[in-house]
PDB file of N, CA and C in Angstrom:
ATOM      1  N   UNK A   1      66.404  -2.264  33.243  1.00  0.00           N
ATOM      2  CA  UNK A   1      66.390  -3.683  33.041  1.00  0.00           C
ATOM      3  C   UNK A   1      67.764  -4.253  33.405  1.00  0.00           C
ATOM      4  N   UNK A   2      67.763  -5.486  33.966  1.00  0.00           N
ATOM      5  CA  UNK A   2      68.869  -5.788  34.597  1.00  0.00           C
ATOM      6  C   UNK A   2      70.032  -6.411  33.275  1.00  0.00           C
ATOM      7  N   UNK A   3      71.169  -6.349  33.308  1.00  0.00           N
ATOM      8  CA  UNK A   3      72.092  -7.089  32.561  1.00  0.00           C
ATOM      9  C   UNK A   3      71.501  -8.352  32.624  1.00  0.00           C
ATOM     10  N   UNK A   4      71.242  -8.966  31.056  1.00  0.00           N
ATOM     11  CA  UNK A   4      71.176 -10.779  30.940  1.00  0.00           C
ATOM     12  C   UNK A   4      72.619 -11.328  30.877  1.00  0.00           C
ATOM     13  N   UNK A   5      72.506 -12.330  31.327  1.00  0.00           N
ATOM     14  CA  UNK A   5      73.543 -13.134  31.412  1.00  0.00           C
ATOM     15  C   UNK A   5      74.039 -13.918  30.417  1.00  0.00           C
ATOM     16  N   UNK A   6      74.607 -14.863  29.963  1.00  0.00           N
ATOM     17  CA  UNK A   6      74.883 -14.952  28.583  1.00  0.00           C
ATOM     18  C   UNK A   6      74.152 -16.260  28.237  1.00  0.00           C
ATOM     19  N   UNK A   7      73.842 -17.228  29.515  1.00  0.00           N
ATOM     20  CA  UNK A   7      72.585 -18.144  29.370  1.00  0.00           C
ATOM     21  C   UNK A   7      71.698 -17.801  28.777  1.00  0.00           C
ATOM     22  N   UNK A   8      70.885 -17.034  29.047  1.00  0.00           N
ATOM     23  CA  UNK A   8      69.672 -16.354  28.286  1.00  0.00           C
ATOM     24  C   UNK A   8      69.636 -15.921  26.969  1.00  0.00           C
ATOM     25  N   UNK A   9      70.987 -14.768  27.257  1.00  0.00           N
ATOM     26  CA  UNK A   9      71.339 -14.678  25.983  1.00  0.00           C
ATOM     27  C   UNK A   9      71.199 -15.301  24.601  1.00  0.00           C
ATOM     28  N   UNK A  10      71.910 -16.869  24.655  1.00  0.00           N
ATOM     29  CA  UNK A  10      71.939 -17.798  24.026  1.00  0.00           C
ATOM     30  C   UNK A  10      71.003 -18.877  23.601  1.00  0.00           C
ATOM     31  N   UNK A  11      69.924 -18.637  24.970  1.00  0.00           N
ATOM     32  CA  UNK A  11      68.818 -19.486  24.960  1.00  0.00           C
ATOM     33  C   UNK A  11      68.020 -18.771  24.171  1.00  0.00           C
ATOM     34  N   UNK A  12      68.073 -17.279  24.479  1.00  0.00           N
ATOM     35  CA  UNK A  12      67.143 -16.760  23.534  1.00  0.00           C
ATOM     36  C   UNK A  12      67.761 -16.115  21.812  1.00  0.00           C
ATOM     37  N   UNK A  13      68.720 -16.696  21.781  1.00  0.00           N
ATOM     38  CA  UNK A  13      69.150 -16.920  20.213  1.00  0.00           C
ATOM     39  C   UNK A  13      68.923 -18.423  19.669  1.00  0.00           C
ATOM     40  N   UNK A  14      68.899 -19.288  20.000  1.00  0.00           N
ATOM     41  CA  UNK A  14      68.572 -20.559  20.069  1.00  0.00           C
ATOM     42  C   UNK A  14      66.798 -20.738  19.516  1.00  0.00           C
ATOM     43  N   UNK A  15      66.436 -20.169  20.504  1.00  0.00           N
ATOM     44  CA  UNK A  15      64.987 -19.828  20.392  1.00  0.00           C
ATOM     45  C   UNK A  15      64.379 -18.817  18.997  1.00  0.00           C
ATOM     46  N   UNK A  16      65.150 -18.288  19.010  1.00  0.00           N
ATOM     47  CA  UNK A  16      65.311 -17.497  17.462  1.00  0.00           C
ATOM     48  C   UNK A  16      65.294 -18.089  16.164  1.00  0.00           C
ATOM     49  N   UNK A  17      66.799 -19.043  16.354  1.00  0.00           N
ATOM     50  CA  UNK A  17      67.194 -19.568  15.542  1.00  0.00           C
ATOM     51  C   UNK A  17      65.572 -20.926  15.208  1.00  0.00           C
ATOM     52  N   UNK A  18      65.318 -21.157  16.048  1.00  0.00           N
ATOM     53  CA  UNK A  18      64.567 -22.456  16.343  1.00  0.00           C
ATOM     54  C   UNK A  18      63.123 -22.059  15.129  1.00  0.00           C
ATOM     55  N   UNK A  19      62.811 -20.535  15.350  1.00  0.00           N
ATOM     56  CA  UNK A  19      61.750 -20.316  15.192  1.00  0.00           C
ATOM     57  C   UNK A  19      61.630 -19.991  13.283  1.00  0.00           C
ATOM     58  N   UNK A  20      62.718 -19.115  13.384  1.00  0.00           N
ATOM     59  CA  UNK A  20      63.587 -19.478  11.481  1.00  0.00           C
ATOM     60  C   UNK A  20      63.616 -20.085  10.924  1.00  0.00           C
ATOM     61  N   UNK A  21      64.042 -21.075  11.227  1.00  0.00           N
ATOM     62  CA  UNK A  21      64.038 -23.154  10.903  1.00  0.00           C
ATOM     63  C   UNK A  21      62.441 -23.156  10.921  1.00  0.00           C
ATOM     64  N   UNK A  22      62.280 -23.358  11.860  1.00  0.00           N
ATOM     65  CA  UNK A  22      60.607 -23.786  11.845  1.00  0.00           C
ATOM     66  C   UNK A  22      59.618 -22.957  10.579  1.00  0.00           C
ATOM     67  N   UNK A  23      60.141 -21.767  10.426  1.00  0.00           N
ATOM     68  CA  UNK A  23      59.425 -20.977   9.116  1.00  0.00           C
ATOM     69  C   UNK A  23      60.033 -21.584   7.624  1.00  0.00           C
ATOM     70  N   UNK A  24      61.210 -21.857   7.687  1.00  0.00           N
ATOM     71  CA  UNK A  24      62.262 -22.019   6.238  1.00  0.00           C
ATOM     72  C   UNK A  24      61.973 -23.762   6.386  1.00  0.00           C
ATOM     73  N   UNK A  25      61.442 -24.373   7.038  1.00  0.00           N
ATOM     74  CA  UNK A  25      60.998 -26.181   7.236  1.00  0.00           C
ATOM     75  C   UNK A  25      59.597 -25.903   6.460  1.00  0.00           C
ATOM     76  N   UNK A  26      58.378 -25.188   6.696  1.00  0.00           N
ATOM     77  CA  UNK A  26      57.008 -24.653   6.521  1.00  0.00           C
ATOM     78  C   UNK A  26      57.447 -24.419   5.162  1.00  0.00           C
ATOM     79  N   UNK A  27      58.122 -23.451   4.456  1.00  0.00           N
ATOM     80  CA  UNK A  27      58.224 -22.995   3.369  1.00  0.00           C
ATOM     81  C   UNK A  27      58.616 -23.760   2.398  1.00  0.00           C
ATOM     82  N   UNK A  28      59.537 -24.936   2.938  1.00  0.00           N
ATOM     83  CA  UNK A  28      60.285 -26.280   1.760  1.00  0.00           C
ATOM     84  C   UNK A  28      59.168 -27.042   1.300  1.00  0.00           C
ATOM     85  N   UNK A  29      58.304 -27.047   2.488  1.00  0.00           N
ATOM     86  CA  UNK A  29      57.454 -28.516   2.508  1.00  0.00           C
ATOM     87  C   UNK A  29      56.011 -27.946   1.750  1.00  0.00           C
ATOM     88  N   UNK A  30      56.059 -26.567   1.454  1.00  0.00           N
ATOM     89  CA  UNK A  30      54.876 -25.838   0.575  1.00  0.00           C
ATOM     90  C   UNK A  30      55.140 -26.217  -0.659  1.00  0.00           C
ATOM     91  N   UNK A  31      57.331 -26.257  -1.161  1.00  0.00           N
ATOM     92  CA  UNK A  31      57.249 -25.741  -2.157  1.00  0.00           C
ATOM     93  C   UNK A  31      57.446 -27.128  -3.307  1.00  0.00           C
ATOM     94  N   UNK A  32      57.459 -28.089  -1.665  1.00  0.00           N
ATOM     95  CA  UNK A  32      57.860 -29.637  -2.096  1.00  0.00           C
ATOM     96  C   UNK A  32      56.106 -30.502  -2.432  1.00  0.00           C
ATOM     97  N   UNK A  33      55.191 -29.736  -1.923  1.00  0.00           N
ATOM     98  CA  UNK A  33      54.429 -30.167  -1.406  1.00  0.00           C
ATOM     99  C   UNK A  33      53.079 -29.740  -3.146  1.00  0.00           C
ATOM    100  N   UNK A  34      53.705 -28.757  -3.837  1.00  0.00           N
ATOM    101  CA  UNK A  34      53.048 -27.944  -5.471  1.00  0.00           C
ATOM    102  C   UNK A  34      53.340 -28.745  -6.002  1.00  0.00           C
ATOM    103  N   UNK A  35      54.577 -29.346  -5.536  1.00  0.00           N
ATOM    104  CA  UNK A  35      55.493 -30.098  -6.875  1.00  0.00           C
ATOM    105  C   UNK A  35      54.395 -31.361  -6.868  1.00  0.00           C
ATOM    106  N   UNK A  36      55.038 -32.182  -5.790  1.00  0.00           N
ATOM    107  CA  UNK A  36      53.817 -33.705  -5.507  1.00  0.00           C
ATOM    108  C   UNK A  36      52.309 -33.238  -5.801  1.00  0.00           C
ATOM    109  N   UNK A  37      51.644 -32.339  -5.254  1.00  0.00           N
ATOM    110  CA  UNK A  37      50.545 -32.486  -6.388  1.00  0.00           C
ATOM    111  C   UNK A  37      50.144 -32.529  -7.697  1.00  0.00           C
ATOM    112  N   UNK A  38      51.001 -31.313  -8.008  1.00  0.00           N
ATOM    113  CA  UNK A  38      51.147 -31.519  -9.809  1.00  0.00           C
ATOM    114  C   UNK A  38      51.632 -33.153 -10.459  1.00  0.00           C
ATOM    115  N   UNK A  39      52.890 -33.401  -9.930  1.00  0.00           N
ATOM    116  CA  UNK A  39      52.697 -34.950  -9.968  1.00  0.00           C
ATOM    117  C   UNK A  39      51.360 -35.756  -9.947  1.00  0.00           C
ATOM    118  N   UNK A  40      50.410 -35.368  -9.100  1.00  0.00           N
ATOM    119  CA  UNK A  40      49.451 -36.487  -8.762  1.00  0.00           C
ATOM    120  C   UNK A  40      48.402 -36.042  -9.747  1.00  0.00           C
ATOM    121  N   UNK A  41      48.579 -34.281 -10.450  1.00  0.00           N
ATOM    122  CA  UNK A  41      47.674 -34.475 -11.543  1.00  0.00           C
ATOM    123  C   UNK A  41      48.378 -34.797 -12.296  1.00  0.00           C
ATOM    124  N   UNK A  42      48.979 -34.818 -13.103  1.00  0.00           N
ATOM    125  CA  UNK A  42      49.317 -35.423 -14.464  1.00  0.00           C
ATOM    126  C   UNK A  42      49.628 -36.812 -14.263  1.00  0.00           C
ATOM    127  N   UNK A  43      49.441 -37.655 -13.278  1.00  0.00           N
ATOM    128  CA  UNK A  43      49.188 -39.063 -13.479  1.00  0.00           C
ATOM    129  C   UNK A  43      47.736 -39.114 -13.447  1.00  0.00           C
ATOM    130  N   UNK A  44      47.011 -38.831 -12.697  1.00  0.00           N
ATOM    131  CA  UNK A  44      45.797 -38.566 -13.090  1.00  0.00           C
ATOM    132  C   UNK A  44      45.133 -38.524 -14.167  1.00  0.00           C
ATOM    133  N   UNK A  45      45.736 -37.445 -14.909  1.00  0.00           N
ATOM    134  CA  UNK A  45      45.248 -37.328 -16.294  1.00  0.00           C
ATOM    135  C   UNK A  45      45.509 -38.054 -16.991  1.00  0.00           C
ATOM    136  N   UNK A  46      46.896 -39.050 -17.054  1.00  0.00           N
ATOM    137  CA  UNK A  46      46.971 -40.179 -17.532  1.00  0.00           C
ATOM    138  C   UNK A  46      46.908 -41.076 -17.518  1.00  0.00           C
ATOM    139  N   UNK A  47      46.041 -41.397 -16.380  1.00  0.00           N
ATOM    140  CA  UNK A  47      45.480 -42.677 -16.143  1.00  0.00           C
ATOM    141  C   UNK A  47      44.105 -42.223 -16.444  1.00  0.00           C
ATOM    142  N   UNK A  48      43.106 -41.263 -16.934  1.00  0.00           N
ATOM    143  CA  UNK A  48      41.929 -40.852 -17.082  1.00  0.00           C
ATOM    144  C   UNK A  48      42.124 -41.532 -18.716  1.00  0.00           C
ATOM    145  N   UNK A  49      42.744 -40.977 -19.038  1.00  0.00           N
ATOM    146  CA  UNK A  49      43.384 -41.510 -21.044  1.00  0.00           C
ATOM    147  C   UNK A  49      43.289 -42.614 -21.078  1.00  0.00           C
ATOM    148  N   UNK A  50      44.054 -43.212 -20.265  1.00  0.00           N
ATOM    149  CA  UNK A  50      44.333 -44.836 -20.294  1.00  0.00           C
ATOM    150  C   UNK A  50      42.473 -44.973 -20.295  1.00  0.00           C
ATOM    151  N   UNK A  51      42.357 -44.936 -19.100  1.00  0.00           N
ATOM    152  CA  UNK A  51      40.662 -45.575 -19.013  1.00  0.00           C
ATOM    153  C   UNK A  51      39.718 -45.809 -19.952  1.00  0.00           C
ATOM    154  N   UNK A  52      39.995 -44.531 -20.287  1.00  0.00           N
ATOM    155  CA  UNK A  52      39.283 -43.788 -21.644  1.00  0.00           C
ATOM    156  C   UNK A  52      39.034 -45.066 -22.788  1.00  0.00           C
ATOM    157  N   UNK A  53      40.183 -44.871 -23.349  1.00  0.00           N
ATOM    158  CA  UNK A  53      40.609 -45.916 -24.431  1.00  0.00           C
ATOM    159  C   UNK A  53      40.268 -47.342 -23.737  1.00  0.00           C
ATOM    160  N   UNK A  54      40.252 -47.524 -23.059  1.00  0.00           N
ATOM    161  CA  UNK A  54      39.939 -48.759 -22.534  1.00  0.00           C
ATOM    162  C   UNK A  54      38.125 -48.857 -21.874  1.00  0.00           C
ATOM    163  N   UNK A  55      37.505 -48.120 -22.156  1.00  0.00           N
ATOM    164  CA  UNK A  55      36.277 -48.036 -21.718  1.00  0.00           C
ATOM    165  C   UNK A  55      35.835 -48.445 -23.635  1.00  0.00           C
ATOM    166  N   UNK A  56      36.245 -47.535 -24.178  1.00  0.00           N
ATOM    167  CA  UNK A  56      36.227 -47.250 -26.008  1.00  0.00           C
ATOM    168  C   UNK A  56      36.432 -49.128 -26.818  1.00  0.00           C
ATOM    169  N   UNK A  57      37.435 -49.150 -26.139  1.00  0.00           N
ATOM    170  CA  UNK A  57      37.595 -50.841 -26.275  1.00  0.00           C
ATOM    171  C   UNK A  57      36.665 -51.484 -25.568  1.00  0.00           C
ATOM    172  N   UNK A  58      36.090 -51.778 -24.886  1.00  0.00           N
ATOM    173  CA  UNK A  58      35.055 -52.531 -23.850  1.00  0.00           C
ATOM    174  C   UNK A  58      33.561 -52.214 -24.794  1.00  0.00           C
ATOM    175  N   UNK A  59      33.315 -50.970 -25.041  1.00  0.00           N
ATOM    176  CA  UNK A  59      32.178 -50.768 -25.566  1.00  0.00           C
ATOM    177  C   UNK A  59      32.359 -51.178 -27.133  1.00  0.00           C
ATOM    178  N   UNK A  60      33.247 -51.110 -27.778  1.00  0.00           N
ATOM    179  CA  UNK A  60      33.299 -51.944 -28.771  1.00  0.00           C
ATOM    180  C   UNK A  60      33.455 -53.218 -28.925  1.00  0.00           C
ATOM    181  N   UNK A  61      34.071 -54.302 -28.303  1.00  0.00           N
ATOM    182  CA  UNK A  61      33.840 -55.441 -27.770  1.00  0.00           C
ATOM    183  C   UNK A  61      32.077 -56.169 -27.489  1.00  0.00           C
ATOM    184  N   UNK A  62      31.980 -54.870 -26.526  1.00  0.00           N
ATOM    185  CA  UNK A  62      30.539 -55.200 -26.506  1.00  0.00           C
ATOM    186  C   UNK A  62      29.373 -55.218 -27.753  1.00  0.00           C
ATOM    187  N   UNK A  63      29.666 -54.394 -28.474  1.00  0.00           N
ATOM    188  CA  UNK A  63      28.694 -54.289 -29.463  1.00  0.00           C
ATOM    189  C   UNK A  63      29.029 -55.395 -30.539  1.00  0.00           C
ATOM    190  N   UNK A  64      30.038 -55.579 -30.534  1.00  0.00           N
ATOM    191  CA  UNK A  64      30.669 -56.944 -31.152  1.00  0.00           C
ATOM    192  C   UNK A  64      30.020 -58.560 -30.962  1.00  0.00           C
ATOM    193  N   UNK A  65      29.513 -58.401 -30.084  1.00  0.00           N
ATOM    194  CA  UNK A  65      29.240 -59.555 -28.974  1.00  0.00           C
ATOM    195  C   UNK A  65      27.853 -59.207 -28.812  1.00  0.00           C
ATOM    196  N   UNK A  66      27.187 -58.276 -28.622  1.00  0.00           N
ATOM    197  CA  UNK A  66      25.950 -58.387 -29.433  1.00  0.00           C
ATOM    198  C   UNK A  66      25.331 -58.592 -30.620  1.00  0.00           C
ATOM    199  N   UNK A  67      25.798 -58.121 -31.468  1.00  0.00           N
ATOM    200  CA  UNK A  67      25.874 -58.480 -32.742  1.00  0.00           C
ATOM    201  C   UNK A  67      25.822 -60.341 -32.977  1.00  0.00           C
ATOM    202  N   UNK A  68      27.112 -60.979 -32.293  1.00  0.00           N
ATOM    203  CA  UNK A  68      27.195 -62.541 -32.349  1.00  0.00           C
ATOM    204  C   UNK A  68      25.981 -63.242 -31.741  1.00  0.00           C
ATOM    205  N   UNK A  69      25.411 -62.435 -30.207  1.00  0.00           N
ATOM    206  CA  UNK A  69      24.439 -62.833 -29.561  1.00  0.00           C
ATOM    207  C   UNK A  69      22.951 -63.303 -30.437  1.00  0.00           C
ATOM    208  N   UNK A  70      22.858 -62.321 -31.429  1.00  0.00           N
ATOM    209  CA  UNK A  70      21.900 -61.787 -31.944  1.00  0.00           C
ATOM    210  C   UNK A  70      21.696 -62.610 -32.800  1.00  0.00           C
ATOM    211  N   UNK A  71      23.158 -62.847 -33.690  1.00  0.00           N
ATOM    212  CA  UNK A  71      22.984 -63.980 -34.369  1.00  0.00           C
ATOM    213  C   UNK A  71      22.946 -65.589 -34.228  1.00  0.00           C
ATOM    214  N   UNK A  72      23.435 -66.036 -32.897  1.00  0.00           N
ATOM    215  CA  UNK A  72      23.480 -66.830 -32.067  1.00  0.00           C
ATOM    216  C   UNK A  72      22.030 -66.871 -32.063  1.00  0.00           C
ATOM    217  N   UNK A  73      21.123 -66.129 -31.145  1.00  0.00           N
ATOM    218  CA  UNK A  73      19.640 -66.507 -30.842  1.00  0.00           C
ATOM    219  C   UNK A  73      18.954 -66.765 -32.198  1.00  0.00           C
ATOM    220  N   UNK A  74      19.034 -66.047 -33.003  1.00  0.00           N
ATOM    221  CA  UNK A  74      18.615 -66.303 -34.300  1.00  0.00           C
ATOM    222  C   UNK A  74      18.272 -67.904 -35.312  1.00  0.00           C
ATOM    223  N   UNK A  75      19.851 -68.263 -34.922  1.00  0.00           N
ATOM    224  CA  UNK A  75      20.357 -69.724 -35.442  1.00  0.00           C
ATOM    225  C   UNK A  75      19.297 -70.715 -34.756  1.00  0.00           C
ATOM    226  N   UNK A  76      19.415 -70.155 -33.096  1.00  0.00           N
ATOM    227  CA  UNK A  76      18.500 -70.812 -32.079  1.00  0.00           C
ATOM    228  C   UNK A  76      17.363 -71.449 -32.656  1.00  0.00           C
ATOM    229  N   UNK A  77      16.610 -70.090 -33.028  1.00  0.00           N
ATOM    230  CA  UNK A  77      15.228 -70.115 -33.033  1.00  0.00           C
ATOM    231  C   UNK A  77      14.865 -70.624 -34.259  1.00  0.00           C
ATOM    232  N   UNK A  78      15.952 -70.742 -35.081  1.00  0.00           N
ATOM    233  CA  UNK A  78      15.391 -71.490 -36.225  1.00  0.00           C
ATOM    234  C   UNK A  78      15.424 -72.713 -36.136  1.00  0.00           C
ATOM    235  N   UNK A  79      16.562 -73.391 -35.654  1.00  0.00           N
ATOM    236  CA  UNK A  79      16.638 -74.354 -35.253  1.00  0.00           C
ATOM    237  C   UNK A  79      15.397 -75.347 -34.717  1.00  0.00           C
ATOM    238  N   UNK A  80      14.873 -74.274 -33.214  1.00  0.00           N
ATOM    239  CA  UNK A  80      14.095 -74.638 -32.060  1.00  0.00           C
ATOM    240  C   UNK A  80      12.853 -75.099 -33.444  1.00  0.00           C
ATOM    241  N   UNK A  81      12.408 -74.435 -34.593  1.00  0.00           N
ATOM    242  CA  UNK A  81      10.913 -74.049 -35.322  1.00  0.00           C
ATOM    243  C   UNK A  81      11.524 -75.769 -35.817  1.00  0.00           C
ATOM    244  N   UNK A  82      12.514 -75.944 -36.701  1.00  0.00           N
ATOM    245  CA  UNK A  82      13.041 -76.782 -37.280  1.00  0.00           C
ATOM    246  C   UNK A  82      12.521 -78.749 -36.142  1.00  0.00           C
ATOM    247  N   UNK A  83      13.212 -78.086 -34.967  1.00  0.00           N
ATOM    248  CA  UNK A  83      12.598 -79.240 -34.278  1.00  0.00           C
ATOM    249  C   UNK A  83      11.534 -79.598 -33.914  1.00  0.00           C
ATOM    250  N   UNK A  84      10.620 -78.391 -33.620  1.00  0.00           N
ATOM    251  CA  UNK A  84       9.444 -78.889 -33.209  1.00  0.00           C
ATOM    252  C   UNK A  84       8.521 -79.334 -34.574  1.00  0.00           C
ATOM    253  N   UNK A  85       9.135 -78.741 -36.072  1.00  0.00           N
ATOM    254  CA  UNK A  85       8.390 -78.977 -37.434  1.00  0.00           C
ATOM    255  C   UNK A  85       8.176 -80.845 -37.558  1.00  0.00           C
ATOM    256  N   UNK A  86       9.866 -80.995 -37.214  1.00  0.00           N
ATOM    257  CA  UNK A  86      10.516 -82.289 -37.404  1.00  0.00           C
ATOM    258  C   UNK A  86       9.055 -83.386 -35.872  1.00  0.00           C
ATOM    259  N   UNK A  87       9.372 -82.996 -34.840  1.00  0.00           N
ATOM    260  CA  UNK A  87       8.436 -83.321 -33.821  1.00  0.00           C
ATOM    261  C   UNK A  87       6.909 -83.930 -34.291  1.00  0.00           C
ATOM    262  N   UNK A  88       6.162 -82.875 -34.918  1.00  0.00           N
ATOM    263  CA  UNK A  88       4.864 -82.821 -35.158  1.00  0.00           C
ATOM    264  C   UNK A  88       5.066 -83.618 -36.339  1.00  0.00           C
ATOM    265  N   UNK A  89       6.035 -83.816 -37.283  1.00  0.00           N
ATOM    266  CA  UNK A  89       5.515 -85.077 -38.708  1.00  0.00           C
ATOM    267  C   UNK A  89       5.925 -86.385 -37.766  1.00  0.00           C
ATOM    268  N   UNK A  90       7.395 -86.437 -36.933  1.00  0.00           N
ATOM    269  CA  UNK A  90       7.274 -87.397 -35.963  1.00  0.00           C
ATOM    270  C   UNK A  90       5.770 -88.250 -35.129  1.00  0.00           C
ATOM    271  N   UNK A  91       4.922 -87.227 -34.440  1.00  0.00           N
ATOM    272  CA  UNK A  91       4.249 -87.768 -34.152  1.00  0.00           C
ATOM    273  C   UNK A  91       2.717 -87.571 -34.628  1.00  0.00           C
ATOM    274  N   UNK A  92       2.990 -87.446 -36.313  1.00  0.00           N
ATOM    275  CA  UNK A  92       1.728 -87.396 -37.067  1.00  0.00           C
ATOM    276  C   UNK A  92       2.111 -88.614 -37.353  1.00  0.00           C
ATOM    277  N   UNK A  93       3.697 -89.544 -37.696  1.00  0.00           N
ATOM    278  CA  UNK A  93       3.830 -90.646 -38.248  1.00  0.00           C
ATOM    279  C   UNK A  93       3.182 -91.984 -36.992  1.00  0.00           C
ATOM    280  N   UNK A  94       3.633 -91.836 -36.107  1.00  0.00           N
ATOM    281  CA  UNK A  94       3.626 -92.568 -35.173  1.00  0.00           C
ATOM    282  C   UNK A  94       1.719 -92.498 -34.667  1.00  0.00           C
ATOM    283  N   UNK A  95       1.300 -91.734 -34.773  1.00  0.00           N
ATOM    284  CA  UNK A  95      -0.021 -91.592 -34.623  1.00  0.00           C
ATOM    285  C   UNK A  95      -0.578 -92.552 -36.056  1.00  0.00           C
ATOM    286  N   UNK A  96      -0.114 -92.508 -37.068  1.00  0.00           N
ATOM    287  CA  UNK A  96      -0.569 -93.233 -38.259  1.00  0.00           C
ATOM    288  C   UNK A  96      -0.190 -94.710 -38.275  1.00  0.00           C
ATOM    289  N   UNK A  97       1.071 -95.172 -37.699  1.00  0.00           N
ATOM    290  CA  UNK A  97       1.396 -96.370 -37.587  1.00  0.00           C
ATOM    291  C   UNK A  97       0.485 -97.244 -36.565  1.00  0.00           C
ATOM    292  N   UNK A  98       0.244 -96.626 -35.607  1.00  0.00           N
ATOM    293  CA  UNK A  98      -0.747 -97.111 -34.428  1.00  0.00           C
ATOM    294  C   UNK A  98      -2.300 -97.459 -34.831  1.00  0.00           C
ATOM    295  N   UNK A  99      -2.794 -96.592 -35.622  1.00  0.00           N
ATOM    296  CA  UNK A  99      -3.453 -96.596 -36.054  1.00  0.00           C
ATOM    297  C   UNK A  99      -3.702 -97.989 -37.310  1.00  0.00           C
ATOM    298  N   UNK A 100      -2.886 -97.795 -38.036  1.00  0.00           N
ATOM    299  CA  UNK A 100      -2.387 -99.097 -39.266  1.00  0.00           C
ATOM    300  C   UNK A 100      -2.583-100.118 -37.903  1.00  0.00           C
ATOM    301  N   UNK A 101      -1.641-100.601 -37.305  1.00  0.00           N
ATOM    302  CA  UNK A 101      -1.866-102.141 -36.457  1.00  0.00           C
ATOM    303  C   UNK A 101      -2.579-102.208 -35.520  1.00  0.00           C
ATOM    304  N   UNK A 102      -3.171-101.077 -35.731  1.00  0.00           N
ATOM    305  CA  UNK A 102      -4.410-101.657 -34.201  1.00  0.00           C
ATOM    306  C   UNK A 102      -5.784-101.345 -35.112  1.00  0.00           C
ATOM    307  N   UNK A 103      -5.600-101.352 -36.745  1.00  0.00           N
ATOM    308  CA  UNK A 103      -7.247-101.156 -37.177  1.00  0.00           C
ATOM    309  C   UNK A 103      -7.841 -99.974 -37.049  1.00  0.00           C
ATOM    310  N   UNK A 104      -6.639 -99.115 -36.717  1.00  0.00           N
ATOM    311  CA  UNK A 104      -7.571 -97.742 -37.010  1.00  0.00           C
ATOM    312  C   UNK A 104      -8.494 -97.811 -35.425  1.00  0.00           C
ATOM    313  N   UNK A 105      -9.647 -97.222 -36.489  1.00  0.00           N
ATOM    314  CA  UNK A 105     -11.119 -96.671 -35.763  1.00  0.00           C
ATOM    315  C   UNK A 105     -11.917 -97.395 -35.793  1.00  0.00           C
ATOM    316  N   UNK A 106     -11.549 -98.962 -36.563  1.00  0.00           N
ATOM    317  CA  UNK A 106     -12.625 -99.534 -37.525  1.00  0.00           C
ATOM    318  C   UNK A 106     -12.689-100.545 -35.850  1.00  0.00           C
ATOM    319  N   UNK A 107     -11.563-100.831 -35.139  1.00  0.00           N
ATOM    320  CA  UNK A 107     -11.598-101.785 -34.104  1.00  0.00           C
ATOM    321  C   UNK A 107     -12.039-101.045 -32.359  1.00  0.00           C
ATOM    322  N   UNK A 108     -13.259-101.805 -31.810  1.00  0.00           N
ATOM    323  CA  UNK A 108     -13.466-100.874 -30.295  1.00  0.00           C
ATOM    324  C   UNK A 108     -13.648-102.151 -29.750  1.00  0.00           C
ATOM    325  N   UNK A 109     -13.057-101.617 -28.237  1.00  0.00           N
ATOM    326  CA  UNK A 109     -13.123-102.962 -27.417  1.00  0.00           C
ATOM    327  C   UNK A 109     -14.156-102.579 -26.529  1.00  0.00           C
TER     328      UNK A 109
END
């Protein structure tokens, strides 16, 4: 094999060197790379908590608010019986007054 020259030489330490780096760059970014995920679980998990408690609040709220609903429609409907009770002596009266000034049944035209 012929003597290399010291170009080569160098190019092919260069090339060496290049390829080292390129393994010890691979190996940082593995060990940088455990870390940031673990990061991304344990925010995770604490934003799952957060939710949590805040789902726990929402569904209690809600049942809260059914409860009012319930009694809300309730009030309604008594109400609604109340008006239409009030309605029907309304126009049992008014049916009787008409009756009084126009003679009843006793008058046909």
């Amino acid at each position: 094999m012929k003597d290399m020259n010291t170009i080569t030489i160098i190019a092919l330490v260069l090339i060496f060197l290049g390829g080292l780096g390129a393994i010890l760059l691979v190996i940082g970014q593995g060990i940088n790379s455990s870390g940031d995920k673990q990061e991304i679980i344990e925010n995770t998990k604490s934003k799952n908590e957060e939710l949590k408690v805040r789902i726990d609040q929402l569904t209690q709220e809600r049942g809260g608010l059914r409860v009012s609903l319930e009694a809300r429609d309730q009030r309604i409907q008594q109400q609604t019986e109340k008006i239409e009770d009030l309605n029907n002596k309304l126009l049992e009266k008014a049916d009787y007054i008409q009756k009084y000034l126009s003679g009843g049944e006793g008058f046909h035209m």
